[in-house]
N, C-alpha and C. Protein backbone atom coordinates (compact mmCIF):
# COMPACT_ATOMS: atom_id res chain seq x y z
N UNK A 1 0.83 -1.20 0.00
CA UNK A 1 0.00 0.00 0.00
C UNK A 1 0.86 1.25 0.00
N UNK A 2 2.00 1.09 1.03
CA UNK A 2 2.70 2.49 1.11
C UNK A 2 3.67 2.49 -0.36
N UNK A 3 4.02 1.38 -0.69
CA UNK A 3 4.77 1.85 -2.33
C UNK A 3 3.93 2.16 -3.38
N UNK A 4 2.28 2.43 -3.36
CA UNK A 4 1.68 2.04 -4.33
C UNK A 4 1.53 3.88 -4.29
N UNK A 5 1.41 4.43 -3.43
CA UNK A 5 1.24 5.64 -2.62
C UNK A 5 2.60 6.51 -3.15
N UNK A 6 3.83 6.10 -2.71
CA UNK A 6 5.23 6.75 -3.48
C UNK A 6 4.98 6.52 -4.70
N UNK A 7 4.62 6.02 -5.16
CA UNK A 7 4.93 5.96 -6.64
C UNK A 7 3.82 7.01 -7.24
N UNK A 8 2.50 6.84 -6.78
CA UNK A 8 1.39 7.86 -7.09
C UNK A 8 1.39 9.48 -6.70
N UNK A 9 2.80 9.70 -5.74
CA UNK A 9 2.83 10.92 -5.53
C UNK A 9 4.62 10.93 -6.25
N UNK A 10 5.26 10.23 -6.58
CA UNK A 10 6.03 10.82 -7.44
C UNK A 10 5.92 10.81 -8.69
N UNK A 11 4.26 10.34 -9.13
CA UNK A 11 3.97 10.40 -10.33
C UNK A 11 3.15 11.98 -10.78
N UNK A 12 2.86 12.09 -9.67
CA UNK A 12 1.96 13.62 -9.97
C UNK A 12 3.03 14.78 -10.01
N UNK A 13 4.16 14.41 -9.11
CA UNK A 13 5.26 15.12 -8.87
C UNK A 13 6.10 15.14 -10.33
N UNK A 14 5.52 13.83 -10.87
CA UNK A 14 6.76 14.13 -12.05
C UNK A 14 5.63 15.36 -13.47
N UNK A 15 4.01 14.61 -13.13
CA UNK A 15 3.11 14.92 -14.21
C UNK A 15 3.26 16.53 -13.59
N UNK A 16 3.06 17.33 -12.79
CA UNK A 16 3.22 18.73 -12.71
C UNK A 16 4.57 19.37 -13.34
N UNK A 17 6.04 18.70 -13.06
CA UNK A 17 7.08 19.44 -13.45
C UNK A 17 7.02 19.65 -14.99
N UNK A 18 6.42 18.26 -15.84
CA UNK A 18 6.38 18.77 -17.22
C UNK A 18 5.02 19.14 -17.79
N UNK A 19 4.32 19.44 -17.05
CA UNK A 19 2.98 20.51 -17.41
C UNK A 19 3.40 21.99 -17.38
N UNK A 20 4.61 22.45 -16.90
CA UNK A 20 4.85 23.76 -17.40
C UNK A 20 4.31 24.59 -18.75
N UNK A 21 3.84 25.70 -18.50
CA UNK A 21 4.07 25.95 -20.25
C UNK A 21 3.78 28.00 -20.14
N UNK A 22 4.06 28.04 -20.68
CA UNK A 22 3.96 29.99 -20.27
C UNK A 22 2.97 30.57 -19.70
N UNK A 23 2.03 29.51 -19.85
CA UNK A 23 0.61 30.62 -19.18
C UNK A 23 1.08 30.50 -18.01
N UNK A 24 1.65 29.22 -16.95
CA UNK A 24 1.92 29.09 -15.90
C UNK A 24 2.61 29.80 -14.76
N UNK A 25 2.65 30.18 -14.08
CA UNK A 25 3.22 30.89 -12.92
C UNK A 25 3.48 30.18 -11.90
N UNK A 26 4.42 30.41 -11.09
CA UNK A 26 4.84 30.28 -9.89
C UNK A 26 4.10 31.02 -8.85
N UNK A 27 3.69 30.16 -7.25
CA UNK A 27 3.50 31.16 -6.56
C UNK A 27 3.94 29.91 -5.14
N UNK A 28 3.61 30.89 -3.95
CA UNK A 28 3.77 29.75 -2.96
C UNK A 28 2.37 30.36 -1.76
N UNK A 29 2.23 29.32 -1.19
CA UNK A 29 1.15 29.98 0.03
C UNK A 29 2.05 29.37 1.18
N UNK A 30 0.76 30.10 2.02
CA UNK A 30 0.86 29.72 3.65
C UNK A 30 -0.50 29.57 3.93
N UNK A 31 -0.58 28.50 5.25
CA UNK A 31 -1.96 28.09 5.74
C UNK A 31 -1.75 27.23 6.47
N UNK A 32 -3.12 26.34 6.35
CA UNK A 32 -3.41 25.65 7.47
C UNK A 32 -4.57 24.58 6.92
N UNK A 33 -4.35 23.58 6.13
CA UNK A 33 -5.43 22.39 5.54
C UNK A 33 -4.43 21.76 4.38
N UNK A 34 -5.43 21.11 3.47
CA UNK A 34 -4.77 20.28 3.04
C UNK A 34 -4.00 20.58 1.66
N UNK A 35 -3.90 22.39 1.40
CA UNK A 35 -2.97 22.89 0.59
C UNK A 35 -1.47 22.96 0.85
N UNK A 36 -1.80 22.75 2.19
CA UNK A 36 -0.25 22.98 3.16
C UNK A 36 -0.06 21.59 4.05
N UNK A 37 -0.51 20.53 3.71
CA UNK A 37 0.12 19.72 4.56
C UNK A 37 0.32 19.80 6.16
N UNK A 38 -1.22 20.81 6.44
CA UNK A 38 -1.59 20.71 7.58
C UNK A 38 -0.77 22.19 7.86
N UNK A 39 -0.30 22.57 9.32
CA UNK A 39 0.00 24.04 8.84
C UNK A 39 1.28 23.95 8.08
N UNK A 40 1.56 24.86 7.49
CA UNK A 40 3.15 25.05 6.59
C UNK A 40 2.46 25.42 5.33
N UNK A 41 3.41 25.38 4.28
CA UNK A 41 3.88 25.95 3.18
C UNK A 41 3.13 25.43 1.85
N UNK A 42 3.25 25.92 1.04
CA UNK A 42 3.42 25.11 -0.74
C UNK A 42 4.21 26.41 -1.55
N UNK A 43 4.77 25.63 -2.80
CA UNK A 43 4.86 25.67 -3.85
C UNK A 43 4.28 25.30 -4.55
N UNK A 44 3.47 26.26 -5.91
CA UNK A 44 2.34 25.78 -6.79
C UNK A 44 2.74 26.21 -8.46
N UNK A 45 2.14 25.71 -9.11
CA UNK A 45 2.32 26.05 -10.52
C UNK A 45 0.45 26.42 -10.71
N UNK A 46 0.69 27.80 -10.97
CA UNK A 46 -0.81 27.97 -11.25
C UNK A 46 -1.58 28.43 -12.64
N UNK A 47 -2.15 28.06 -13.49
CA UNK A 47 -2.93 28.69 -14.44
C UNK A 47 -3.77 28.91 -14.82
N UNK A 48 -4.76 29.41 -15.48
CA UNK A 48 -6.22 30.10 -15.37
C UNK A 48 -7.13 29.42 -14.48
N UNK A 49 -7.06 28.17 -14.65
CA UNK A 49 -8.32 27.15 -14.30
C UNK A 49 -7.37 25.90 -13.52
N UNK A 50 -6.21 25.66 -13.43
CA UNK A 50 -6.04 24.47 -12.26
C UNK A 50 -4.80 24.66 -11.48
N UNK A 51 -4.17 24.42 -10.28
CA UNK A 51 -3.55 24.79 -9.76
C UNK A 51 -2.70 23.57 -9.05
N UNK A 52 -1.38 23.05 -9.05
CA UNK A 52 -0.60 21.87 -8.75
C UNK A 52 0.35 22.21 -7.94
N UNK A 53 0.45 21.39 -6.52
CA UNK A 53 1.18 22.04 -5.68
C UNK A 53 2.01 20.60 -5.05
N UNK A 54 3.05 21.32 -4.51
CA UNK A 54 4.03 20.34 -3.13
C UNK A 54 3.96 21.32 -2.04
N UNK A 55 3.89 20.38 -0.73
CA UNK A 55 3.51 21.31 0.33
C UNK A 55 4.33 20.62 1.23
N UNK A 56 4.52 21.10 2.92
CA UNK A 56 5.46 20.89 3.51
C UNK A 56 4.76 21.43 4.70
N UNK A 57 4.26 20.48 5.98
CA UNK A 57 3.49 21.65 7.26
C UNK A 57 3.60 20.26 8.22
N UNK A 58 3.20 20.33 9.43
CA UNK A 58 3.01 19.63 10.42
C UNK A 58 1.27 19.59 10.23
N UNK A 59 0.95 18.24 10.67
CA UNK A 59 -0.37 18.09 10.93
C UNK A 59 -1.35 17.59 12.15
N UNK A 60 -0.33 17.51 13.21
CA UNK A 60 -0.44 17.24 14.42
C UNK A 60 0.28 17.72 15.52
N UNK A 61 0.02 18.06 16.37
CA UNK A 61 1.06 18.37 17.69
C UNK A 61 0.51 17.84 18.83
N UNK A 62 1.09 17.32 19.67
CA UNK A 62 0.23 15.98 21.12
C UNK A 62 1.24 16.42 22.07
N UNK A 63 0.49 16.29 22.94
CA UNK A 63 1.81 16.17 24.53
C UNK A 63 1.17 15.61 25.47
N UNK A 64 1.85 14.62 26.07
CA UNK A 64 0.73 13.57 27.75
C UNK A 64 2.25 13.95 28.42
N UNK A 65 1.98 13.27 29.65
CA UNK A 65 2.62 12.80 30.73
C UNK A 65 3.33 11.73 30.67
N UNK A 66 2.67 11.04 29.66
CA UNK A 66 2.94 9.17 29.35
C UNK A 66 3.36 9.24 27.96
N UNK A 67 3.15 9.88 27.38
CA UNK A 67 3.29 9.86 25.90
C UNK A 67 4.88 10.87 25.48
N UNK A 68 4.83 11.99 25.66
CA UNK A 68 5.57 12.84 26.15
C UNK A 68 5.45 13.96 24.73
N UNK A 69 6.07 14.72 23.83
CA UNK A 69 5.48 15.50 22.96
C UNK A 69 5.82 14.57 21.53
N UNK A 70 4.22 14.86 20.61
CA UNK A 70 4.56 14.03 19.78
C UNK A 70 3.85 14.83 18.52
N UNK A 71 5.11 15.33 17.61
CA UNK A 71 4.64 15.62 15.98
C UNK A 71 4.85 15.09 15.11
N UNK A 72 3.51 15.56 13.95
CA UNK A 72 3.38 14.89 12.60
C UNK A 72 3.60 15.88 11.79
N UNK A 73 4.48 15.81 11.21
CA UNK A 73 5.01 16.65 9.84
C UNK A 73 5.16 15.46 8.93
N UNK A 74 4.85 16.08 7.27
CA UNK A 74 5.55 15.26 6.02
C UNK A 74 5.15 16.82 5.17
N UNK A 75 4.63 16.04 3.99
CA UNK A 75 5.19 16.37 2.98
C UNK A 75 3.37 16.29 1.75
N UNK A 76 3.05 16.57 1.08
CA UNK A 76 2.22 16.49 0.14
C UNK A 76 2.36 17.08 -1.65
N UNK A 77 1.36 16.45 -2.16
CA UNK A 77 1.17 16.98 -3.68
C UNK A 77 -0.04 16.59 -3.86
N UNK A 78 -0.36 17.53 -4.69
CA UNK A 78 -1.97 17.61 -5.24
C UNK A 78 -1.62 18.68 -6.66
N UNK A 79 -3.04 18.69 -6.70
CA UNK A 79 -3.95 19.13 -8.14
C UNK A 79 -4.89 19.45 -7.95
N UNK A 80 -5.50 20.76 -8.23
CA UNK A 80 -6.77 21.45 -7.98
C UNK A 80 -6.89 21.89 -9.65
N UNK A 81 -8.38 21.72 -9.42
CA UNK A 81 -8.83 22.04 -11.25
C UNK A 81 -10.11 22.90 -11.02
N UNK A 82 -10.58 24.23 -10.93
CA UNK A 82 -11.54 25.39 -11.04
C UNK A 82 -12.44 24.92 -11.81
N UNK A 83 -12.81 23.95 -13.09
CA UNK A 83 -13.58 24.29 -14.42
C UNK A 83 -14.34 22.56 -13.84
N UNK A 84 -14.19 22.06 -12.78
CA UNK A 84 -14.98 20.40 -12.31
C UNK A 84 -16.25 21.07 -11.62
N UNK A 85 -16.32 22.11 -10.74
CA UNK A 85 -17.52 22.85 -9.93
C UNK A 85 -18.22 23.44 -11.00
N UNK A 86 -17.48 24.40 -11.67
CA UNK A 86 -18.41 25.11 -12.42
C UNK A 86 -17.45 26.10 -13.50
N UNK A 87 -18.42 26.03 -14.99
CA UNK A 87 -16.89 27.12 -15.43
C UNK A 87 -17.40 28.61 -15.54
N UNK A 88 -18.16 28.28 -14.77
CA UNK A 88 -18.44 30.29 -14.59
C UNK A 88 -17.44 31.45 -14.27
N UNK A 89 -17.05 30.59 -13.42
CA UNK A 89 -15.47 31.53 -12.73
C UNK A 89 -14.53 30.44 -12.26
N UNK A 90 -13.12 30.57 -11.63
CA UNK A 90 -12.28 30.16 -11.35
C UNK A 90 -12.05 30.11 -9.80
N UNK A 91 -13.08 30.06 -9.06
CA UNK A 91 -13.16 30.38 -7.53
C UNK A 91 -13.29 29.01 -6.56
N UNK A 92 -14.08 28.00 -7.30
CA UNK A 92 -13.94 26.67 -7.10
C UNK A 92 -13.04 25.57 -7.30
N UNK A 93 -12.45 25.20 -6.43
CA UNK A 93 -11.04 24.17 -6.47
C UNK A 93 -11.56 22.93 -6.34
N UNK A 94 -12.13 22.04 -6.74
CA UNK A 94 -11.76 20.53 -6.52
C UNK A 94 -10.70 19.93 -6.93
N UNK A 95 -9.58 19.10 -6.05
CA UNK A 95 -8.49 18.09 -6.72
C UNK A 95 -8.34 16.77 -5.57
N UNK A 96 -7.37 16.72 -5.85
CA UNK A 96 -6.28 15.40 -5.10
C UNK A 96 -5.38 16.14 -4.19
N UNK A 97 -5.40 15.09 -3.37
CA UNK A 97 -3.80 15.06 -2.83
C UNK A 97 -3.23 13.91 -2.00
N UNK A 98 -2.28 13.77 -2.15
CA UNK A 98 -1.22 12.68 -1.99
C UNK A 98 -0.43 13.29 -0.89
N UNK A 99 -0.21 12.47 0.43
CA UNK A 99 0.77 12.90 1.23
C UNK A 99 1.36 11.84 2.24
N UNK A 100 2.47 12.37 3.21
CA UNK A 100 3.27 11.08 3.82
C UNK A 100 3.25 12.28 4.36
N UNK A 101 2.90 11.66 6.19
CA UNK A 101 3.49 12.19 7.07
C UNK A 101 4.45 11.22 8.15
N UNK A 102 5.25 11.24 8.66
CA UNK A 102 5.95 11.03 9.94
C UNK A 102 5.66 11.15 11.20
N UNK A 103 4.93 10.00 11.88
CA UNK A 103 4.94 10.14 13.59
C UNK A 103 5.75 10.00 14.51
N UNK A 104 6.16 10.92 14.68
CA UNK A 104 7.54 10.88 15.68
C UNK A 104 7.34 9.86 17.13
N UNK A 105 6.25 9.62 17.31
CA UNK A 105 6.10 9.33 18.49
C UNK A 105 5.87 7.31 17.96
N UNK A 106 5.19 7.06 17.01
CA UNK A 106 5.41 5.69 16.55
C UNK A 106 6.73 5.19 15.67
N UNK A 107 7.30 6.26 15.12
CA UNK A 107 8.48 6.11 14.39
C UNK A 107 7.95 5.56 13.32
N UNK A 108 6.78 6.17 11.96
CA UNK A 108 6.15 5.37 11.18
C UNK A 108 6.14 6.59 10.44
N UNK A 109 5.58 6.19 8.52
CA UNK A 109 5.18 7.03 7.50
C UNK A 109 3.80 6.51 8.02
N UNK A 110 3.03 7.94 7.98
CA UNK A 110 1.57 7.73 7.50
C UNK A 110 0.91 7.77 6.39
N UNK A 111 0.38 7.61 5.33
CA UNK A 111 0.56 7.58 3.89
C UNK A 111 -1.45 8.10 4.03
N UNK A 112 -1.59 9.32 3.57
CA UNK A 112 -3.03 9.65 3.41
C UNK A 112 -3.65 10.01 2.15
N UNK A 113 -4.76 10.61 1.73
CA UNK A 113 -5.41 10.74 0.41
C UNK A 113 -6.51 11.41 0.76
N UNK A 114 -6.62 12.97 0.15
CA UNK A 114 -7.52 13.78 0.48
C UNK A 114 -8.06 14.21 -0.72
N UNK A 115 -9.30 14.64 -0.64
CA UNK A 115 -10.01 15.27 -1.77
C UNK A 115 -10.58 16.71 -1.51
N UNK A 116 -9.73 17.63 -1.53
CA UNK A 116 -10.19 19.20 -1.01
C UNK A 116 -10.82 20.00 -2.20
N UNK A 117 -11.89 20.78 -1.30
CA UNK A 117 -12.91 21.70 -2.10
C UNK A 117 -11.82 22.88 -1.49
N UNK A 118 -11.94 23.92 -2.05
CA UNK A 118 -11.16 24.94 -1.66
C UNK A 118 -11.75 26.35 -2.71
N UNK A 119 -12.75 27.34 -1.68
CA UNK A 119 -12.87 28.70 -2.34
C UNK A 119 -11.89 29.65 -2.61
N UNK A 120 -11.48 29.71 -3.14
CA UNK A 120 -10.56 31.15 -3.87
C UNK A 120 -11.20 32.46 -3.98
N UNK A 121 -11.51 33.06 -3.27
CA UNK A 121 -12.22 34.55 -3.10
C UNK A 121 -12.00 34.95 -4.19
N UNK A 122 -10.41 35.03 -4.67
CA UNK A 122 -10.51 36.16 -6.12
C UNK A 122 -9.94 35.47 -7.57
N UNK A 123 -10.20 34.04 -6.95
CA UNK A 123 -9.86 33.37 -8.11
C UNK A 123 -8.65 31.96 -8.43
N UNK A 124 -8.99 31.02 -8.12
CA UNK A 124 -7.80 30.42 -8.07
C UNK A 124 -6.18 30.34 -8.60
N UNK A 125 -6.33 31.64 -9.98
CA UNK A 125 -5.48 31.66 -10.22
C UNK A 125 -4.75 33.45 -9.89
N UNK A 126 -5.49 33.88 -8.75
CA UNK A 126 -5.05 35.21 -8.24
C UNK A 126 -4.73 35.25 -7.05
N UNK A 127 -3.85 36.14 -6.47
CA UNK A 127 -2.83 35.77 -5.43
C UNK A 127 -4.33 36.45 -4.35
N UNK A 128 -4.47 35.32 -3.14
CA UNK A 128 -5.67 35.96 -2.21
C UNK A 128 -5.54 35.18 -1.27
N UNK A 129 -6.76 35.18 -0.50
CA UNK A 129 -6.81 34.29 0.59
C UNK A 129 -8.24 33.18 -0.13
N UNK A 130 -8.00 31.85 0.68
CA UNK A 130 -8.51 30.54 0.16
C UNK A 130 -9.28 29.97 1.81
N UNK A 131 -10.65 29.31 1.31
CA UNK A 131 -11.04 28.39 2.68
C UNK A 131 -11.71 27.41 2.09
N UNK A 132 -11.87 26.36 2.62
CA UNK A 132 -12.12 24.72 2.19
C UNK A 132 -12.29 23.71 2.76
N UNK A 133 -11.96 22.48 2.76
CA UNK A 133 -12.39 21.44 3.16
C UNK A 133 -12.07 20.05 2.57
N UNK A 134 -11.35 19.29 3.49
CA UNK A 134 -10.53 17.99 2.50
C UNK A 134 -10.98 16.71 3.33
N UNK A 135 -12.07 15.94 3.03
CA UNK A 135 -12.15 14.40 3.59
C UNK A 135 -10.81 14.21 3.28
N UNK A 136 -10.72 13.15 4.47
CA UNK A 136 -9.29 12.37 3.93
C UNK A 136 -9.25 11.14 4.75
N UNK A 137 -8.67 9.88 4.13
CA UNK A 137 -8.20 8.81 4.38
C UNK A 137 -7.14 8.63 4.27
N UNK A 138 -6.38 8.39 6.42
CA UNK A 138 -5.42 8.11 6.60
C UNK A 138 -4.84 6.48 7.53
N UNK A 139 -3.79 6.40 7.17
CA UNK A 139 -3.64 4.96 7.62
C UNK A 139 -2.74 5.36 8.77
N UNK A 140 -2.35 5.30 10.22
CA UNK A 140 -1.61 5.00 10.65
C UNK A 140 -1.52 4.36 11.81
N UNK A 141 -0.66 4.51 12.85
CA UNK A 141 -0.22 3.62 13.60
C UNK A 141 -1.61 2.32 14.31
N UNK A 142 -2.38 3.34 14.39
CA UNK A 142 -3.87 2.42 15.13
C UNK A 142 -4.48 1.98 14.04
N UNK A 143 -4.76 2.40 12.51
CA UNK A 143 -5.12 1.73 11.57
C UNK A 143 -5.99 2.68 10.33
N UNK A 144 -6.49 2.73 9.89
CA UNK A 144 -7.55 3.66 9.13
C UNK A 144 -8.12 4.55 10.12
N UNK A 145 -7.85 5.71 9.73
CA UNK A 145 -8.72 6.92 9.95
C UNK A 145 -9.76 7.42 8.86
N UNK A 146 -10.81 8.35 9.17
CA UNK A 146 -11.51 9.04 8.16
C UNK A 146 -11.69 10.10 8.97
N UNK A 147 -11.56 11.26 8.35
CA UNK A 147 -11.52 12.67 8.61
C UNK A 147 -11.99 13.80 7.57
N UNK A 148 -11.71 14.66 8.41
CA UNK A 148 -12.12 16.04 7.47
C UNK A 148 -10.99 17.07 7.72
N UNK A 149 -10.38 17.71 6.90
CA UNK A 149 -9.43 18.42 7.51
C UNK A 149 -9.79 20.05 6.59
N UNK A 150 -9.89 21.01 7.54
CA UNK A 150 -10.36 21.91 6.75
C UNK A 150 -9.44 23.01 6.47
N UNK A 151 -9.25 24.28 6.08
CA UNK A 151 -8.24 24.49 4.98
C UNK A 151 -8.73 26.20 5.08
N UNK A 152 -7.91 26.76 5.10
CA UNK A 152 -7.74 28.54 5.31
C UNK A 152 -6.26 28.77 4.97
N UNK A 153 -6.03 29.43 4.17
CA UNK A 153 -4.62 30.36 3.83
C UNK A 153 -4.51 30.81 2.54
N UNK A 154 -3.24 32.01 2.31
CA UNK A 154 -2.94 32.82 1.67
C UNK A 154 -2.16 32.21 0.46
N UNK A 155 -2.71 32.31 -0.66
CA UNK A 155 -1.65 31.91 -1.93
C UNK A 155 -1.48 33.73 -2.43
N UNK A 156 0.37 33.18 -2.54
CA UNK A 156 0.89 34.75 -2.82
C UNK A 156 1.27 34.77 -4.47
């Protein structure tokens, strides 16, 4: 399962680097969902109507008595496409995303798969602020999770 997962996120990783083409731009955000890999960063390639990113954030932070402090950081990639909701405007994001996080506290990859809606106030392909919403299915140390992880930040 977890190689089937690397290979599907270094396949999107490879399908974004040669989707370049001039309309495209560079940008990066900051936030907090599943554009950023929980809070932290991306790098995106954006153009009129879809938007492809690698992201980099922590998605957990824990602390017990018994447990002692325990974070989840990795890593993600996705694909957001504006013109699947509606092609009226470019304000609607549905895509993918592919990510591996690290539990420091089990010493394990968590390998997850989210599907985020994400509003773009001024457009997905204009630098603004974004809010959303990503079901996601994750596997780790205790076994399958299902969640919702929801999604606020700035693409610059």
């Amino acid at each position: 399962m977890r190689k089937r997962l690397v290979i599907a996120i270094l396949t999107i990783i490879g399908m974004a680097s040669t989707a370049v083409v001039a309309a495209d731009r560079t940008s990066f955000g900051l936030g907090a969902g599943a554009l950023y890999s929980g809070l932290g960063g991306n790098m995106a390639l954006i153009s009129a109507d879809d938007l492809k990113f690698l992201a980099v954030g922590c998605s957990e932070l824990s602390k017990s008595t018994v447990d002692g402090t325990n974070l989840t950081c990795g890593i993600g990639a996705g694909w957001l496409r504006s013109d699947v909701v509606t092609k009226k405007n470019s304000k609607h994001g549905l895509g993918i995303n592919l990510a591996i996080d690290y539990d420091q506290r089990h010493s394990r990859l968590e390998p997850a798969v989210r599907i985020p809606y994400v509003f773009f106030f001024r457009g997905i392909d204009r630098k603004g602020w974004n809010l959303g919403l990503a079901p996601l299915v994750r596997w780790d140390a205790e076994g399958t999770e299902l969640g919702v992880m929801f999604q606020v930040g700035y693409q610059f």
